[in-house]
Protein backbone atom coordinates (compact mmCIF):
# COMPACT_ATOMS: atom_id res chain seq x y z
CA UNK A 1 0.00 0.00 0.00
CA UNK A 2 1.28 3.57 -0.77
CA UNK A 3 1.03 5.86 1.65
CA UNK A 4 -0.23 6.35 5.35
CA UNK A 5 -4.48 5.32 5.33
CA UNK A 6 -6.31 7.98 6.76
CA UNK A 7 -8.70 5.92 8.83
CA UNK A 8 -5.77 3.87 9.81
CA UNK A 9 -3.87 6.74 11.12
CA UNK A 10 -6.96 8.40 12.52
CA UNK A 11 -7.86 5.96 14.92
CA UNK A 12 -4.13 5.30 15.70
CA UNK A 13 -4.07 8.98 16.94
CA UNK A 14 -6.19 8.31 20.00
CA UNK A 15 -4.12 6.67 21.94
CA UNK A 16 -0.31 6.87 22.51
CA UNK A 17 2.61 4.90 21.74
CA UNK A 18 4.54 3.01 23.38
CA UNK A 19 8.40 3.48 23.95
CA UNK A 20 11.49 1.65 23.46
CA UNK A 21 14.27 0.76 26.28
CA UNK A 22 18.09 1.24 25.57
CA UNK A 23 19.22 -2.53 25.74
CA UNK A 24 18.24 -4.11 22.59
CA UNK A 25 19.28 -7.85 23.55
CA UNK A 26 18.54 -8.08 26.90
CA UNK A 27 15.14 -5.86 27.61
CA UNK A 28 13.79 -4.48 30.56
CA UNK A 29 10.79 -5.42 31.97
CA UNK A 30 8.30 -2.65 30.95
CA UNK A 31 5.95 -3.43 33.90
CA UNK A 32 3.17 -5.91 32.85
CA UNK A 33 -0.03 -6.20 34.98
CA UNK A 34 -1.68 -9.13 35.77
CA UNK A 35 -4.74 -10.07 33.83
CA UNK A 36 -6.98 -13.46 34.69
CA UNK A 37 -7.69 -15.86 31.59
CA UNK A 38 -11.46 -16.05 31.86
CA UNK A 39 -11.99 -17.55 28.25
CA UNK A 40 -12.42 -21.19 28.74
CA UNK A 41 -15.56 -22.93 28.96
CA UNK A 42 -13.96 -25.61 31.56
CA UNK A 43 -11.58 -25.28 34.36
CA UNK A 44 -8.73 -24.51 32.49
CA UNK A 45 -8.08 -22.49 29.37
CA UNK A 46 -7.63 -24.53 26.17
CA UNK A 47 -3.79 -23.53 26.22
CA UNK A 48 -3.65 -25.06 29.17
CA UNK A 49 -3.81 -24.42 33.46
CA UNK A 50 -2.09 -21.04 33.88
CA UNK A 51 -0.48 -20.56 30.92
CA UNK A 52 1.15 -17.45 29.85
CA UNK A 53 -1.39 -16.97 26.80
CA UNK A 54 -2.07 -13.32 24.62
CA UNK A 55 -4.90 -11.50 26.35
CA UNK A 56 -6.58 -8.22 25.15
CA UNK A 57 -8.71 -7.02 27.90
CA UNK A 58 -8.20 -9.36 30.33
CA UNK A 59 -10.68 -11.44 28.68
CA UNK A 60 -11.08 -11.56 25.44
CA UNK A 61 -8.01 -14.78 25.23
CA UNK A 62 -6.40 -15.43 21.56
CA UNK A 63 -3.51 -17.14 19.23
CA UNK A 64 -3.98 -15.74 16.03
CA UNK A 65 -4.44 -12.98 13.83
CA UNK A 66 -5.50 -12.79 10.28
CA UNK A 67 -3.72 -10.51 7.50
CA UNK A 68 -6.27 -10.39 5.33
CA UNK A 69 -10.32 -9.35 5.09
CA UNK A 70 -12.93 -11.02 3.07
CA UNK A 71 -15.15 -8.46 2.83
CA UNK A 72 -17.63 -10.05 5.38
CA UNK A 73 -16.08 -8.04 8.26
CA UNK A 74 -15.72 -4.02 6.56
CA UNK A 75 -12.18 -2.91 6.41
CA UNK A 76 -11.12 -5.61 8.90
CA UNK A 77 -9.26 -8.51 8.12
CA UNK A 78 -11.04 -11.72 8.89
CA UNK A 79 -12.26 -12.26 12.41
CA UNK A 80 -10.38 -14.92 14.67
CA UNK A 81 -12.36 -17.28 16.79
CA UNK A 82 -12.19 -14.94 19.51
CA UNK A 83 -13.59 -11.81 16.93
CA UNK A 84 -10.34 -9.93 17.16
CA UNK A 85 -9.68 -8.25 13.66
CA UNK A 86 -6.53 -6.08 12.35
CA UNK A 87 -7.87 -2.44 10.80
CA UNK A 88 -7.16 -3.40 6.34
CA UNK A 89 -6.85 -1.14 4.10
CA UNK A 90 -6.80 -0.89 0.22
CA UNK A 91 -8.78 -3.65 -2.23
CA UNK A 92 -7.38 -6.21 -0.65
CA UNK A 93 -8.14 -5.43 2.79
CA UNK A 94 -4.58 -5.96 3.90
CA UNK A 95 -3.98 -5.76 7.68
CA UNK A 96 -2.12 -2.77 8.50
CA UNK A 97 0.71 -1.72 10.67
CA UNK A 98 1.54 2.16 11.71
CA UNK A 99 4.57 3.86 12.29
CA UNK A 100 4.05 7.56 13.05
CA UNK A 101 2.00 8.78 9.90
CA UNK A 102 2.91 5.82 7.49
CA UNK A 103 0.52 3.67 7.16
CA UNK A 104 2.10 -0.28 6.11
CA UNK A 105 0.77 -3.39 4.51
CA UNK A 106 1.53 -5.79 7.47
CA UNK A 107 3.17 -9.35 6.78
CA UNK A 108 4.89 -12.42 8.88
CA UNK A 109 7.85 -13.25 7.18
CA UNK A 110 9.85 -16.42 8.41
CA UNK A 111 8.65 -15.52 11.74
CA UNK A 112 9.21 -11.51 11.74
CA UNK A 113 6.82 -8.49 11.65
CA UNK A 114 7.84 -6.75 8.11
CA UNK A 115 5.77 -3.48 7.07
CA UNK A 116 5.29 -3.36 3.07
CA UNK A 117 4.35 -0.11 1.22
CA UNK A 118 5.46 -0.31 -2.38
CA UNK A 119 8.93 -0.36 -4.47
CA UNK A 120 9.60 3.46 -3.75
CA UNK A 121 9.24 3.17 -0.22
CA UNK A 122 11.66 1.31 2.82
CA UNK A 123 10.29 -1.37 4.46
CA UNK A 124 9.65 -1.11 8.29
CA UNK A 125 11.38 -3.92 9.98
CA UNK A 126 13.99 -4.84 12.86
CA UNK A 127 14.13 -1.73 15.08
CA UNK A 128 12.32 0.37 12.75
CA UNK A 129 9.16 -1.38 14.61
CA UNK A 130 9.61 0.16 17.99
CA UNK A 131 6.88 2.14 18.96
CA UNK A 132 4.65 0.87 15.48
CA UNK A 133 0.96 -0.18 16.41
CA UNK A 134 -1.17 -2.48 14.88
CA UNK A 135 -5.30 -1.79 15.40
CA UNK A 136 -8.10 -4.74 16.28
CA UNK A 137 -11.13 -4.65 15.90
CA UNK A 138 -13.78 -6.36 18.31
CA UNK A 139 -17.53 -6.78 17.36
CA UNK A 140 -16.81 -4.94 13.96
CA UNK A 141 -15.36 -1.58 16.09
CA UNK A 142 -11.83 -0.37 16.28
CA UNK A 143 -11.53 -1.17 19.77
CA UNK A 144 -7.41 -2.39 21.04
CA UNK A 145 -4.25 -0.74 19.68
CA UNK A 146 -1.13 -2.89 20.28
CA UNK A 147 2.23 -1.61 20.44
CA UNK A 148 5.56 -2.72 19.62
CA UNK A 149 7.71 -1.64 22.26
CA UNK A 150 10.48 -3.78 21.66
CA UNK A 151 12.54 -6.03 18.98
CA UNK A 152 15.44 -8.45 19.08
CA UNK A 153 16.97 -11.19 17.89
CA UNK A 154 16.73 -14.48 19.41
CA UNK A 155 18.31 -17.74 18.62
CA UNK A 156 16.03 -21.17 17.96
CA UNK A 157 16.51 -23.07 20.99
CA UNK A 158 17.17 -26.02 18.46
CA UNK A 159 18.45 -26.46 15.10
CA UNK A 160 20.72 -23.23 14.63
CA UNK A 161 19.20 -20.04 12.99
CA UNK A 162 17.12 -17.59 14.68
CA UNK A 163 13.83 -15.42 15.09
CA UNK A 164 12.56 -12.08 16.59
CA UNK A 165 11.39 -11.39 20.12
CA UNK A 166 8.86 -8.51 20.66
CA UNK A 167 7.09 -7.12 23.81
CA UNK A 168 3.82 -5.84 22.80
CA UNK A 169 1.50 -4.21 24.97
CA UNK A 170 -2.46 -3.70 24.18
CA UNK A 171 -4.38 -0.27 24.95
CA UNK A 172 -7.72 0.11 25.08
CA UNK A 173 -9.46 3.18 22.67
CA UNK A 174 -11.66 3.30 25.20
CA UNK A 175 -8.85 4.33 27.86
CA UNK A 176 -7.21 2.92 30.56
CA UNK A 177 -3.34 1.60 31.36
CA UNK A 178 -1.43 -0.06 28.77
CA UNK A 179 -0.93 -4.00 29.93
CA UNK A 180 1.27 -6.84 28.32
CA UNK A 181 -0.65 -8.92 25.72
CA UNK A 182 0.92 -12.39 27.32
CA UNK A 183 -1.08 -13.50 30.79
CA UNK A 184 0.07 -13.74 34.31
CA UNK A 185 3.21 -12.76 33.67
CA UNK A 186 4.07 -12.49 37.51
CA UNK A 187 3.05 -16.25 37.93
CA UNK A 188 6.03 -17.36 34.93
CA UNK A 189 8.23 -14.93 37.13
CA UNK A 190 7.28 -16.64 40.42
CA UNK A 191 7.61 -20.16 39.00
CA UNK A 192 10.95 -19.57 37.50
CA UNK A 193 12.16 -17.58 40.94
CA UNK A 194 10.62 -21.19 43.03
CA UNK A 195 13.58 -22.83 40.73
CA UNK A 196 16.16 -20.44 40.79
CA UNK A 197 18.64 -22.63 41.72
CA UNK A 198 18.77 -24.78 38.68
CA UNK A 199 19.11 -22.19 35.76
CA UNK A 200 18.41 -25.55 33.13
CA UNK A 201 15.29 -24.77 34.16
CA UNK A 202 14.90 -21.27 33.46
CA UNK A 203 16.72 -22.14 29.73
CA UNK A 204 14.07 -24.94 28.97
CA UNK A 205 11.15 -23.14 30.18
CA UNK A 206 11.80 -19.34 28.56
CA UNK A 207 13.91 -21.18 25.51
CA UNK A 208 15.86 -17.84 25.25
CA UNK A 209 12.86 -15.52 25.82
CA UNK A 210 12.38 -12.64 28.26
CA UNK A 211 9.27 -13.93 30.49
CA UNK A 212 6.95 -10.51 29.28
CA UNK A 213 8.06 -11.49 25.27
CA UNK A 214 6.52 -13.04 22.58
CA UNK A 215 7.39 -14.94 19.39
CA UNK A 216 4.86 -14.62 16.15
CA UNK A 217 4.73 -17.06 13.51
CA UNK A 218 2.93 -17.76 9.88
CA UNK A 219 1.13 -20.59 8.02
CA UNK A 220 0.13 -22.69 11.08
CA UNK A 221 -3.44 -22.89 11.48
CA UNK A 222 -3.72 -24.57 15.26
CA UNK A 223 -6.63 -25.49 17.02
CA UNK A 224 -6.00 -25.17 20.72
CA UNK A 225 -9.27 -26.35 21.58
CA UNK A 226 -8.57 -29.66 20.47
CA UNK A 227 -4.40 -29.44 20.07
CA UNK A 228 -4.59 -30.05 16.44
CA UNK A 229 -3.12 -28.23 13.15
CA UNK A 230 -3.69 -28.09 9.58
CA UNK A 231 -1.51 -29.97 7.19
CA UNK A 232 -1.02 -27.65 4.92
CA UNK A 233 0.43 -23.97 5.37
CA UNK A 234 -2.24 -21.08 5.16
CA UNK A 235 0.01 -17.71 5.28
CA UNK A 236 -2.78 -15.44 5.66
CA UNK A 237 -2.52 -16.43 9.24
CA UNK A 238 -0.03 -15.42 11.86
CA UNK A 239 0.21 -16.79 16.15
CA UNK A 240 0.93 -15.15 18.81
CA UNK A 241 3.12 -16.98 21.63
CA UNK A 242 4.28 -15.71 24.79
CA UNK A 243 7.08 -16.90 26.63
CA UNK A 244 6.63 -20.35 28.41
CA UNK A 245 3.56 -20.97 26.18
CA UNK A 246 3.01 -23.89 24.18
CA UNK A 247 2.90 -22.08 20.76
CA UNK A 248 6.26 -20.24 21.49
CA UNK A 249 7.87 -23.41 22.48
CA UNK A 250 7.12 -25.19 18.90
CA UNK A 251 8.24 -22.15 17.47
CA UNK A 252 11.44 -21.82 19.05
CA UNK A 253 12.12 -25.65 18.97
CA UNK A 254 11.35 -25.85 15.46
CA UNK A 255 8.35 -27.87 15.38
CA UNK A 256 6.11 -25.30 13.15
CA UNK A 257 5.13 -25.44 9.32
CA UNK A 258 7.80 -23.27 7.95
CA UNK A 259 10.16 -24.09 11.09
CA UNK A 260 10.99 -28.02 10.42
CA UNK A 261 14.09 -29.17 8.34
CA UNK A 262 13.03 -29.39 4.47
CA UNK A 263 12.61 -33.11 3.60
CA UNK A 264 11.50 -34.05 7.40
CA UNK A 265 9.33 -37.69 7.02
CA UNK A 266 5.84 -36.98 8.65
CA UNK A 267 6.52 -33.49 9.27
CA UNK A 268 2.79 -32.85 10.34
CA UNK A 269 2.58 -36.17 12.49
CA UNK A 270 6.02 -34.83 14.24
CA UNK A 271 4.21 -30.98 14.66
CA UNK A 272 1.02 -32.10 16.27
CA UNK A 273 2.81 -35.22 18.36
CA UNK A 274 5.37 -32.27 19.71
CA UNK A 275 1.72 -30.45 20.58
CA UNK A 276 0.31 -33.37 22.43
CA UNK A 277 3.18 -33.89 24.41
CA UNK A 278 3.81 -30.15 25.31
CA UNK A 279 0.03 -30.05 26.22
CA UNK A 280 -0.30 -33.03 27.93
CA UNK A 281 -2.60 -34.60 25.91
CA UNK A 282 -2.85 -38.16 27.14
CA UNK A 283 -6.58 -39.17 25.33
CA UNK A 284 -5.58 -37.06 22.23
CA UNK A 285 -8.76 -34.79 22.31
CA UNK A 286 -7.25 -31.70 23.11
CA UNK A 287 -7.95 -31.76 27.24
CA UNK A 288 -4.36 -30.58 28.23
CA UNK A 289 -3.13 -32.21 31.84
CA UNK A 290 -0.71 -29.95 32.92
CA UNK A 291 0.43 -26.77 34.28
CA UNK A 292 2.76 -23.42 33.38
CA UNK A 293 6.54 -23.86 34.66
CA UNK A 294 6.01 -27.94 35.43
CA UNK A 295 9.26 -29.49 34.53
CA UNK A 296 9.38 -32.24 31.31
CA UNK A 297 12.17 -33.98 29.39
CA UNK A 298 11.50 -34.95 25.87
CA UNK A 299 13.06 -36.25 22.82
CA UNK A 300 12.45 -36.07 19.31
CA UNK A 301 13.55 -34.93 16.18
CA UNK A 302 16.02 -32.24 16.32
CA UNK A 303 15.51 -32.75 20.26
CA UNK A 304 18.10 -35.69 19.51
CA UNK A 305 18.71 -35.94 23.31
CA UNK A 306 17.05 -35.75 26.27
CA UNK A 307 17.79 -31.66 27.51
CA UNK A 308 18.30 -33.40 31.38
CA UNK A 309 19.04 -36.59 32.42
CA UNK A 310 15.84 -38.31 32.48
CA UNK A 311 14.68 -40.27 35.23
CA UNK A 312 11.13 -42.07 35.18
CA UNK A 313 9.40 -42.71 31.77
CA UNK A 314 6.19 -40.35 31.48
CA UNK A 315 4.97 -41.41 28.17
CA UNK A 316 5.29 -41.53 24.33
CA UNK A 317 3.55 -40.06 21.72
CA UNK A 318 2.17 -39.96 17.97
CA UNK A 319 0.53 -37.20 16.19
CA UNK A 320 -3.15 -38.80 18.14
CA UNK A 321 -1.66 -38.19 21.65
CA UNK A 322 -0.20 -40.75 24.16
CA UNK A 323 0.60 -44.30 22.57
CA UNK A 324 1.53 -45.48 26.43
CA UNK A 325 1.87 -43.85 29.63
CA UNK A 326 3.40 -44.57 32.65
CA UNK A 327 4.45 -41.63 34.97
CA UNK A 328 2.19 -38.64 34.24
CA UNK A 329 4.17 -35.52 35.09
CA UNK A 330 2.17 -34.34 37.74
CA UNK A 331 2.19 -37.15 40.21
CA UNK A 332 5.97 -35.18 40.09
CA UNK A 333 4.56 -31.25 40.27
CA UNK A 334 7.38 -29.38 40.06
CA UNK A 335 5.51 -26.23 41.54
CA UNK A 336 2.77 -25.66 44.25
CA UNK A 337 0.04 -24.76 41.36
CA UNK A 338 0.22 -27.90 40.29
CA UNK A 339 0.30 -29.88 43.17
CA UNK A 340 -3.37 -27.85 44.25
CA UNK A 341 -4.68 -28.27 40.45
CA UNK A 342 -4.39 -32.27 39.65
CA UNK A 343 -4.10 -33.49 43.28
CA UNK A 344 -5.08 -36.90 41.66
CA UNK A 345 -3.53 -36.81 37.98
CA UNK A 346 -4.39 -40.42 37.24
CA UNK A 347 -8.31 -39.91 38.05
CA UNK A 348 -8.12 -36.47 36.26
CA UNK A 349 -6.97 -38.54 33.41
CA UNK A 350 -9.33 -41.09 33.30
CA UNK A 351 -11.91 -38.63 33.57
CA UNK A 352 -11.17 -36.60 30.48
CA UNK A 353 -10.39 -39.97 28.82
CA UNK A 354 -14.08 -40.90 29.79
CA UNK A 355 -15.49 -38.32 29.13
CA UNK A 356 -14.26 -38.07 25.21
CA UNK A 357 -15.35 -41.52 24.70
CA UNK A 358 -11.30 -42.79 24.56
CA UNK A 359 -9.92 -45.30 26.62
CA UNK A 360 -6.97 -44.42 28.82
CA UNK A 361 -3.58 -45.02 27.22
CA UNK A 362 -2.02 -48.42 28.05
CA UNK A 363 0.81 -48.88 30.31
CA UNK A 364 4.15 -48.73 28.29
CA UNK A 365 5.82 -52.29 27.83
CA UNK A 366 9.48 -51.05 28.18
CA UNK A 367 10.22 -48.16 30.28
CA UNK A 368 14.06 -47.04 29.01
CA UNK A 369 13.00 -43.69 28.18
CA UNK A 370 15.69 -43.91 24.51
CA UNK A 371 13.42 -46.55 23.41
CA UNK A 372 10.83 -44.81 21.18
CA UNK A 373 9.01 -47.95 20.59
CA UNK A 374 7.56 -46.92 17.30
CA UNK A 375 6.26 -43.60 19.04
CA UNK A 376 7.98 -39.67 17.39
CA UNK A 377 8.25 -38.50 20.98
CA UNK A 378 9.12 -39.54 24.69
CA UNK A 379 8.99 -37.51 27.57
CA UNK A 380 10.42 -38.22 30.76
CA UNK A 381 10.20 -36.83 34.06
CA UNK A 382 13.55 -35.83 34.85
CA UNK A 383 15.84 -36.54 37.67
């Protein structure tokens, strides 16, 4: 798109942008607030027990934004399951991105924010996004502007390259504070102060990320509901993961559409069974069995060995959930939220099992957690 939009930049005036800090690696914390998670139909959300997950509002929960508009939602792009839109502009109702009074077609490219307005004019990318804002819309109103208060580089946590890091805030057009987009921030900084004196944890947990960041990434269309994802790649589509959550851990570990090693055999079966796992999703119908910050050891894939010596078996897994279980993690809870939310893990288990119609998984034969046993993962509870 050339040139700034005028309704773009219009409602963009109304509230103010955020600012950047000096340290580009290593960022401070730019004072989150605690928000509650009160989008989930059952006790938990579907990302799981206490997850860190994007919030706007405090309850209004999502995990992905679309780039583009149909025309069924007015100069919106089209609505996510939650009914969060980005502002579009021009024919194609292209989501937009703002920097002062330019106005930028807004793309994910290999996991970074890029701002496109024509051959004549520089893109807006890297640093050039501090203090940009991107508009959502909410029951077909401008209603949330988010802020990009800061950018860096981060490493994947597996397989060699790298990514971005951003800490994005959400303001209200109706008023108000500016909060963090990623939920109960404070708890992630609670559980990883509880194991302060083993920093593997801290590196497993954040992967490299600042506990108020978040990772974004294209062409997975996930399903957190039910902790499944398309096969094929669908790049009108961006998610949104904040540090510690399960989306930003299959970014960072490689386990995403556009993520995995070319030429990978059952790349989508190795995706979702990294999902399953992560989520705890012992009957395979999406009811996750864990908690934020509780400790795991898993192999797979580029995972080629276990991150801590592993000590009892938990379980192994295919792209349908659990093919055998034998410790679930939480008869181990690693942190005093989980030990008060599945006080009996192996009833809470047969329960959801039950309740989906599945049976339970079966015990597992051998228990030498290197022994995949036909399975693409193992996880282990470590020692």
């Amino acid at each position: 798109m050339q040139g700034p939009s005028s309704f773009v930049a219009g409602v963009v005036a109304m509230v103010v942008a955020g600012g950047c800090v000096a340290d580009e690696r290593v960022p401070a914390d730019p004072g989150v607030a605690t928000v509650t998670a009160a989008f989930s139909s059952g006790p938990c959300p579907p990302a799981g027990c206490s997850t860190n997950s994007p919030v706007i509002d405090t309850l209004v929960g999502f995990h992905d934004l679309s780039l583009v508009g149909d025309g069924s939602n007015g100069m919106a792009t089209v609505p996510d399951d939650a009914g969060l839109a980005i502002v579009a502009a021009g024919e194609a109702r292209r989501a937009q991105i703002v920097q002062g009074k330019q106005s930028y077609d807004l793309g994910i490219l290999d996991g970074r924010i890029v701002g496109s307005c024509g051959p004549r004019c520089t893109p807006l990318e890297g640093q050039e996004l501090v203090g940009a804002t991107i508009t959502l819309t909410y029951g077909l109103k401008p209603a949330y502007v988010i802020t990009i208060e800061t950018v860096r580089r981060l490493d994947f946590f597996l397989g060699g390259g790298a990514t971005e890091a951003y800490t994005l805030t959400w303001t209200s057009l109706g008023g108000g504070p500016s909060s963090n987009v990623c939920n109960n921030v404070p708890l992630l900084e609670q559980l990883l102060g509880d194991q302060a004196g083993d920093e593997r944890y801290a590196a497993q947990e954040l992967m490299g990320m600042q506990p108020w960041e978040t990772v974004v990434f294209e062409g997975d269309r996930i399903d957190e509901t039910s902790k499944t994802m398309k096969k094929a790649a669908d790049d009108t589509w961006f998610n949104v993961g904040c540090a510690g959550n399960l989306l930003a851990k299959l970014r960072l570990t490689r386990n995403t559409i556009h993520g995995q090693s070319p030429g990978l055999p059952d790349a989508w079966e190795q995706r979702q069974a990294t999902m399953k796992m992560l989520a705890a999703d012992y009957c395979g119908t999406g009811a996750g069995l864990t908690v934020a910050g509780q400790w795991l050891v898993w192999k797979g894939d580029l995972m080629t060995d276990f991150y801590r010596r592993p000590g009892v078996l938990e379980a192994r897994w295919t792209e349908r959930g659990a093919t055998c279980l034998y410790a679930p993690r939480m008869l181990y809870p690693t942190s005093q939220l989980g030990a008060a939310t599945f006080p009996d893990i192996r009833d809470a288990i047969r329960t959801a099992c039950a309740a989906a119609g599945r049976r339970t998984p079966p015990r597992c034969a051998t228990l030498d957690p290197d022994d995949y046993d036909g399975a693409l993962r193992v996880s282990a509870n470590p020692k």
